[in-house]
Protein backbone atom coordinates (compact mmCIF):
# COMPACT_ATOMS: atom_id res chain seq x y z
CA UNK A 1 0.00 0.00 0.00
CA UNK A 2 1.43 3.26 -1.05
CA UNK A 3 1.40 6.21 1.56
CA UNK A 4 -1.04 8.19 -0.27
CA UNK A 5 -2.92 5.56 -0.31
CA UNK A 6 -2.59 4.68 3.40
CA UNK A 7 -3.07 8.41 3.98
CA UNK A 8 -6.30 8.75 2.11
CA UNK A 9 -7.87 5.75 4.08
CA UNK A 10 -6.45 6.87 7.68
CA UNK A 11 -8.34 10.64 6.97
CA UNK A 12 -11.07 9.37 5.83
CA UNK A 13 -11.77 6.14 8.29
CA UNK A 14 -11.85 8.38 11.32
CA UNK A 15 -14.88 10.47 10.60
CA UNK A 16 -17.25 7.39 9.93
CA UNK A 17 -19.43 6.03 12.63
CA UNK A 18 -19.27 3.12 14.69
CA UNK A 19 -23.06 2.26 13.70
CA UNK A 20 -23.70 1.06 10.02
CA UNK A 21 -25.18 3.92 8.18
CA UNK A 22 -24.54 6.30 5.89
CA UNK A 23 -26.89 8.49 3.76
CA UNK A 24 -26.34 10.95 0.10
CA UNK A 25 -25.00 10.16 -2.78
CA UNK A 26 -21.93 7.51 -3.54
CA UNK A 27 -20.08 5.52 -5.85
CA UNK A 28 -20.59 2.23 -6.61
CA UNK A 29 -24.16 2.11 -5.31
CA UNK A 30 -23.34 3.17 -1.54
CA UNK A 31 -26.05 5.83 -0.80
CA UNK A 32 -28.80 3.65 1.32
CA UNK A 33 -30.50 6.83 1.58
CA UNK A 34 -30.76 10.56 2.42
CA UNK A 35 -30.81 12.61 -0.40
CA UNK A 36 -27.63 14.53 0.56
CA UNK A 37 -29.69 17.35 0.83
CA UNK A 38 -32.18 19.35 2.10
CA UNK A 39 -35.68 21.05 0.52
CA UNK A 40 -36.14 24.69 0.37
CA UNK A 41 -37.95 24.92 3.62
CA UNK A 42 -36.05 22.29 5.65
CA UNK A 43 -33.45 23.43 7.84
CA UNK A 44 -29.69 21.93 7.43
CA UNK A 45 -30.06 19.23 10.62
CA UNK A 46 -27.56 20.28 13.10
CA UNK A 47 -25.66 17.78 15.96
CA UNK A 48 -27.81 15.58 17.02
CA UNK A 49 -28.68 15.00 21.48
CA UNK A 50 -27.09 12.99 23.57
CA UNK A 51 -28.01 9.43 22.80
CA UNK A 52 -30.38 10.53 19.92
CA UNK A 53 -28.35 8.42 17.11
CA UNK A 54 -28.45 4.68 19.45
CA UNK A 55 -32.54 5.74 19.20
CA UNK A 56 -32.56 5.79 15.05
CA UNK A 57 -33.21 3.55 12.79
CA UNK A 58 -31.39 2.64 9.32
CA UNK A 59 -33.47 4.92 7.25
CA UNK A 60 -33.33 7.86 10.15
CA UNK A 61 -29.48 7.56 10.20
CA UNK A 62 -28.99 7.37 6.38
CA UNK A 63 -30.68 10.47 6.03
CA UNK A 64 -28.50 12.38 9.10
CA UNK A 65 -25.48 10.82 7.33
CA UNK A 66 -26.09 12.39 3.71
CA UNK A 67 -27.81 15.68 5.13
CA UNK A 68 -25.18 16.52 7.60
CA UNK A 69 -22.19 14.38 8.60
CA UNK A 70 -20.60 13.87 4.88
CA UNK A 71 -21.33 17.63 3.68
CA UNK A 72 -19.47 18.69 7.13
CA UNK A 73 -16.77 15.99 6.51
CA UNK A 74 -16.44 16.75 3.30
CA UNK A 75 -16.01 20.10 3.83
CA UNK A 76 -13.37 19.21 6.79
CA UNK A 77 -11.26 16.83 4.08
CA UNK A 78 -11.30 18.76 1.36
CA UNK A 79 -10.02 21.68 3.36
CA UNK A 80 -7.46 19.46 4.29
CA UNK A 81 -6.69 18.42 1.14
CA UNK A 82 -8.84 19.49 -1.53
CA UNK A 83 -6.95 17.11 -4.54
CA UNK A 84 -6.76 13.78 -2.33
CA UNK A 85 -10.44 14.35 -1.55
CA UNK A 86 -11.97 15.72 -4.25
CA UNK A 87 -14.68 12.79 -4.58
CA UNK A 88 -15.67 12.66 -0.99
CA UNK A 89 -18.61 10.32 -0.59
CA UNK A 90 -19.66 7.23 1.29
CA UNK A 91 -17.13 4.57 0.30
CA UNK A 92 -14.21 6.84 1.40
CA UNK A 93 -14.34 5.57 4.99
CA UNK A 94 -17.07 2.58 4.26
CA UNK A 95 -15.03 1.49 1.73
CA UNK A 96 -16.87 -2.32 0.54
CA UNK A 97 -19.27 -1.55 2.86
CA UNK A 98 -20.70 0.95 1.48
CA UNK A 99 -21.51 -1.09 -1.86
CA UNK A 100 -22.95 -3.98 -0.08
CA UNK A 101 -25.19 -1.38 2.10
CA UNK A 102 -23.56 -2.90 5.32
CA UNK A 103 -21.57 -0.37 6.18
CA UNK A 104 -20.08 -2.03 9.40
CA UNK A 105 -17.50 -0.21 11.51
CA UNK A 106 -14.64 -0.78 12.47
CA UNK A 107 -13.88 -1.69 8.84
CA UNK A 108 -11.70 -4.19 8.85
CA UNK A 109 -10.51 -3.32 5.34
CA UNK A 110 -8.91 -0.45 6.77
CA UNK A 111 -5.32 -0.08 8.19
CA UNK A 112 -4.72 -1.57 11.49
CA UNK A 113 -3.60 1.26 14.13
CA UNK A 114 -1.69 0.65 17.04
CA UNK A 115 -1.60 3.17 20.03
CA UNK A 116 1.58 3.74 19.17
CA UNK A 117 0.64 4.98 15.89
CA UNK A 118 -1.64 6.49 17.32
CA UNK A 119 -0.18 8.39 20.03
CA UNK A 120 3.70 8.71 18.01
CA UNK A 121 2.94 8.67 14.63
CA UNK A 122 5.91 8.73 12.52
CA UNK A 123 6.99 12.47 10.14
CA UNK A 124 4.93 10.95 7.03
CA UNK A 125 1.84 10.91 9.21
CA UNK A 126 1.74 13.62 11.94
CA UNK A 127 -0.10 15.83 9.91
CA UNK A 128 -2.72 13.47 8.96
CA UNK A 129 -2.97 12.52 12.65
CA UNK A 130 -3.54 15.92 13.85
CA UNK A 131 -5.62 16.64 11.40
CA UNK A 132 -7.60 13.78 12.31
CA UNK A 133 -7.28 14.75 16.35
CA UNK A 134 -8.43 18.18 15.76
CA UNK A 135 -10.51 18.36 13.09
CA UNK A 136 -12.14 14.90 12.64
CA UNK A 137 -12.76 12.98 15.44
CA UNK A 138 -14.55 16.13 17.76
CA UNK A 139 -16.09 16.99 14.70
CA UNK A 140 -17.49 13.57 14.27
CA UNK A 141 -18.47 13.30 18.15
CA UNK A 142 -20.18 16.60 18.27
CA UNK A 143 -22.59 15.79 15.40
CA UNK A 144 -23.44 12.49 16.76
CA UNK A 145 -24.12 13.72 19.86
CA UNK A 146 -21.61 11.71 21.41
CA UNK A 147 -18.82 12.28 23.83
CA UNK A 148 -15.30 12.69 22.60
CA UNK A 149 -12.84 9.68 23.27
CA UNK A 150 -10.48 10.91 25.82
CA UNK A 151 -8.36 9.45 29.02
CA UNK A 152 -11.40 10.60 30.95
CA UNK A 153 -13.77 9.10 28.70
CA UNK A 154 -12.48 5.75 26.96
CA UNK A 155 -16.08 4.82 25.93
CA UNK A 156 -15.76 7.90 23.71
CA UNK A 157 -16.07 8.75 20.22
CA UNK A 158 -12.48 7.93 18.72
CA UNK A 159 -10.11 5.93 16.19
CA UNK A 160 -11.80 2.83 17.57
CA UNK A 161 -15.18 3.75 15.32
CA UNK A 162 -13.36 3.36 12.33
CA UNK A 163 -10.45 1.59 12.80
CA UNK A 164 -9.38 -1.88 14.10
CA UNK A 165 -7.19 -1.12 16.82
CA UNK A 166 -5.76 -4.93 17.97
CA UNK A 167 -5.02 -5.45 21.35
């Protein structure tokens, strides 16, 4: 696996959810749902409350997903990098999951990270992993309404959603 390559998955993985949905447009037949946007009179759906996305079902979620977490991640990504993500959609962090509608996270299809990694990562990917620290995974937690992964909080929104993490 090159490093862009490794790169491009290890942005992306971290902003999808630990649930299996996603919603708005995709490649390769990954939508299951929400439009990716909203009608003229419908506001732009903001975080969502505490607990609110365990309480949704497939459809519910699939809509949130395509109506507000991949514009906002999008937006995130491509800030970051507008040529590596210049298709953002749902296969960028679902990857095969996202073309068989399951969706399921962790995706095992991803790179393995290590705490180490993690915690130390290497000069090739400190940017990516501050980017990803900062930008991604409070993002992420805010607009699912979910606490933030932290050493007070290790039931938290973090790499775990997205990435196996062995060990």
């Amino acid at each position: 696996m090159t490093f862009m390559n490794l790169r491009s998955i290890m942005l992306a993985t971290l902003f999808a959810l630990s649930a299996a949905a996603c919603g708005g447009k995709s490649k390769g037949g990954g939508g299951g749902g929400g439009g990716g946007g909203t009608g003229p009179d419908e506001p732009a759906p903001g975080p969502l409350a505490a607990g609110q996305w365990e309480g949704m079902d497939h459809e519910a979620r699939a809509d949130f997903m395509g109506k507000a977490v991949l514009p906002a991640m999008a937006a995130e990504f491509k800030a970051f990098d507008a040529v590596e993500f210049a298709e953002f959609d749902c296969k960028t962090c679902h990857g095969k999951g996202a073309d068989d509608h399951s969706f399921e996270m962790p995706n095992a299809d991803l790179p393995q990270l290590t705490v180490e990694m993690i915690m130390n990562p290497d000069a090739d990917h400190k940017a990516v992993t501050e980017f990803m620290m900062t930008k991604v995974k409070p993002g992420m937690a805010k607009l699912l309404g979910k606490p933030e992964y932290g050493q007070d909080n290790p039931t938290g929104f973090g790499c775990a959603a997205c990435h196996v993490i062995p060990g």
